[in-house]
Every structure is written in C-alpha cells, then in structure tokens.
C-alpha atoms as a PDB file:
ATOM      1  CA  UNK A   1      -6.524 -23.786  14.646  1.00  0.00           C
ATOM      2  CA  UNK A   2      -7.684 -25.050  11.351  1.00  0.00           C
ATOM      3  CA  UNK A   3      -5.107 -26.885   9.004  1.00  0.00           C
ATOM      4  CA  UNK A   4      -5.503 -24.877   5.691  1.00  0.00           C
ATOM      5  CA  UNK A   5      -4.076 -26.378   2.233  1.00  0.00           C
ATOM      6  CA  UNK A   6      -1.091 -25.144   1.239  1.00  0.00           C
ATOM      7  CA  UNK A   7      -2.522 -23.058  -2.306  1.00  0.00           C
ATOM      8  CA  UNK A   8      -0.195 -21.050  -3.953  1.00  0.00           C
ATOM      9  CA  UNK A   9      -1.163 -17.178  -3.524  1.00  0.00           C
ATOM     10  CA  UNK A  10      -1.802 -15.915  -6.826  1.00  0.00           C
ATOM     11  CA  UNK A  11      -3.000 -12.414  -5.613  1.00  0.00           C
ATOM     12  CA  UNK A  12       0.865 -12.056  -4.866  1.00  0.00           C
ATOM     13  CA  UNK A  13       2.641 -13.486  -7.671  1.00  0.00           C
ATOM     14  CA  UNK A  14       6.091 -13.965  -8.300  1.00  0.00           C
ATOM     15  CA  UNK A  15       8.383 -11.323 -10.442  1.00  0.00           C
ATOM     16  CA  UNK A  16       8.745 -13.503 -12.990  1.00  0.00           C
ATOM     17  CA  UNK A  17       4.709 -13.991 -13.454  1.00  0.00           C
ATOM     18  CA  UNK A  18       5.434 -17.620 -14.006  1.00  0.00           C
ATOM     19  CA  UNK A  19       2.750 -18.270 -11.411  1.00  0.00           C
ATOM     20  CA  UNK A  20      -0.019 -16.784 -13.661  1.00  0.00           C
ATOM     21  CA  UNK A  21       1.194 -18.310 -16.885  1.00  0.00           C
ATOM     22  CA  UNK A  22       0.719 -21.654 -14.688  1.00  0.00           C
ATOM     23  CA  UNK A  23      -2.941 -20.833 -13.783  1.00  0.00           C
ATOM     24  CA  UNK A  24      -3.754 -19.531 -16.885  1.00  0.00           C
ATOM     25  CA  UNK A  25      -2.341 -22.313 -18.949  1.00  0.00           C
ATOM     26  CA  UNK A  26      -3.991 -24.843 -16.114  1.00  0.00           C
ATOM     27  CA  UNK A  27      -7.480 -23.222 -16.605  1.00  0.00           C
ATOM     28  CA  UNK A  28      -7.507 -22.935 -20.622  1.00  0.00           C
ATOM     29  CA  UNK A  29      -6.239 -26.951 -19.719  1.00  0.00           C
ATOM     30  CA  UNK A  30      -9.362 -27.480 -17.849  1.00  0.00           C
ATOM     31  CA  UNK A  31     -11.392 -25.683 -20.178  1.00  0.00           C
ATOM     32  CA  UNK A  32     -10.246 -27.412 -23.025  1.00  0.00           C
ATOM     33  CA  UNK A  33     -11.003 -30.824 -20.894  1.00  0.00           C
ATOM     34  CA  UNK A  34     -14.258 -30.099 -19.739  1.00  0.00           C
ATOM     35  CA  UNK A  35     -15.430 -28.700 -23.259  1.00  0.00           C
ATOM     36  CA  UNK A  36     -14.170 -32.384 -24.844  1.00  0.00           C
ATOM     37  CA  UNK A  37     -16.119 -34.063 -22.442  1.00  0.00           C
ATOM     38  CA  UNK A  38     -19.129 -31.839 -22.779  1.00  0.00           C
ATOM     39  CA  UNK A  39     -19.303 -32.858 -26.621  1.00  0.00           C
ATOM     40  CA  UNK A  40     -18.645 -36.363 -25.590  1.00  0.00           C
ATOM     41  CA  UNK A  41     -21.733 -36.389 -23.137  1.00  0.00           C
ATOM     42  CA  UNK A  42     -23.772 -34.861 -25.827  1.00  0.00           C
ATOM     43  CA  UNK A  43     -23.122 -36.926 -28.893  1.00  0.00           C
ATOM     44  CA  UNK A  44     -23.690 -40.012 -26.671  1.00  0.00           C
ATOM     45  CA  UNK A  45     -26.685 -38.747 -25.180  1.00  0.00           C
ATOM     46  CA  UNK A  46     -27.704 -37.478 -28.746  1.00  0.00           C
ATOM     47  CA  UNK A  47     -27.074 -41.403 -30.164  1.00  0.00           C
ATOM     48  CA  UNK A  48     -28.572 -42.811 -27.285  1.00  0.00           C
ATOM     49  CA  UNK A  49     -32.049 -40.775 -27.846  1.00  0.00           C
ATOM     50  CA  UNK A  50     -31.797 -41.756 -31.211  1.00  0.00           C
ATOM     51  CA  UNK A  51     -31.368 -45.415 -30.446  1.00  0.00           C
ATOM     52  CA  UNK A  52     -34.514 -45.199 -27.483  1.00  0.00           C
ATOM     53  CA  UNK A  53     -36.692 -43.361 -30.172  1.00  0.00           C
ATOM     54  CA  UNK A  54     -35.767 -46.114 -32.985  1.00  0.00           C
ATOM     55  CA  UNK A  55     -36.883 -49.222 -30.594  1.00  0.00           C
ATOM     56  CA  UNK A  56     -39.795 -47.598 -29.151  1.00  0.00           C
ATOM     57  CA  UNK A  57     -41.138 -46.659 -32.483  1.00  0.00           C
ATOM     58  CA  UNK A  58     -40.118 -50.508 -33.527  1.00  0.00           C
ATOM     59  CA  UNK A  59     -41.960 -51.569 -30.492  1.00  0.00           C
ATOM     60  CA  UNK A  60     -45.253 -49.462 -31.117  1.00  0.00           C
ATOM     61  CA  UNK A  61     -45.137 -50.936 -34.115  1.00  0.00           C
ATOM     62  CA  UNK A  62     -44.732 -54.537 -33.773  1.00  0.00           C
ATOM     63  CA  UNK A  63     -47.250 -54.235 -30.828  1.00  0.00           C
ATOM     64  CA  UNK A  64     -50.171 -52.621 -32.767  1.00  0.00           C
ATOM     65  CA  UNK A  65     -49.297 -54.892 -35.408  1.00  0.00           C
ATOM     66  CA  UNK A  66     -49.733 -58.036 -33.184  1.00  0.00           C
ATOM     67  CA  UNK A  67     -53.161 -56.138 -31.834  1.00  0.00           C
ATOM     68  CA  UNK A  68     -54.492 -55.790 -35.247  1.00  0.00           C
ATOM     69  CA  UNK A  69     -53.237 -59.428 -35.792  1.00  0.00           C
ATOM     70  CA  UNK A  70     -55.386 -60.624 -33.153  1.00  0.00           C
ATOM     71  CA  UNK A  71     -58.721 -58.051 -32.950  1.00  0.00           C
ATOM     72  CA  UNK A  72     -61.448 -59.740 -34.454  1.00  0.00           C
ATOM     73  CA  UNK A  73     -63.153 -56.871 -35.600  1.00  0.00           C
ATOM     74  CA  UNK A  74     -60.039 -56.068 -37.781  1.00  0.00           C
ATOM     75  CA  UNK A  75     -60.232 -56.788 -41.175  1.00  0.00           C
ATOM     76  CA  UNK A  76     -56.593 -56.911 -42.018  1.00  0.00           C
ATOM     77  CA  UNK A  77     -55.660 -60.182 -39.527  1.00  0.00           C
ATOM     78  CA  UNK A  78     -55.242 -62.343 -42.496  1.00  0.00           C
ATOM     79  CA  UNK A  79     -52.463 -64.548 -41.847  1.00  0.00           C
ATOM     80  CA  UNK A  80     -51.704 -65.213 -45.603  1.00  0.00           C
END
C-alpha cells in the first residue's frame, strides 16, 4: 500500500467554506510571490544585458583601437 500525503480534500469542503477561502487566499499568495520574483528576474536580467552590452562595446572598442594603434598601414597610429 502506498503512503499518500495527508492533503486536505477541497472537492469536499467544509460548511463553513473556510477551506476555499484558505486555497484561494494561498494561491492569490503564491501568485502575488511568483509575479514579484518574475519582475525581479527580469529587471536583473534586463541590467545585466545592459551591463554585458556596455563592456563588450567598451572592449570592441579599446581592441580596434589598440589594432589601429599598431597596423602599419594605418594612418591614424600617431602616438602624439
């Protein structure tokens, strides 16, 4: 025999409905938590794309920089 877990059985609630106000107000609960940390993954996500696009571009930058610095053929590899 299989040991179930003891769940409440909400397809026969109580007289009262107390049961359902529970579940209800535990779901809009989880709702409410799950949407916070929804927005909370996304504006950190958002920053951190921000942040990755910023330093690559600086890194593109500094890097073609340093080629043109060095390329012989360039014309602009004046150091002064």
């Amino acid at each position: 025999m299989k040991n179930e877990p003891n769940l409440p059985n909400v397809a026969c609630p109580d007289s009262s409905g107390e049961s359902q106000r529970r579940e209800k107000a535990s779901v809009a609960s989880l709702g409410n938590r799950h949407r916070r940390l929804y927005e909370c993954l996304w504006t950190w996500n958002r920053s951190e794309l921000q942040i990755s696009l910023e330093l690559e571009t600086r890194t593109f930058w500094f890097y073609s920089g340093c080629a043109n610095f060095f390329d012989p053929n360039c014309q602009n590899n004046k150091l002064f």
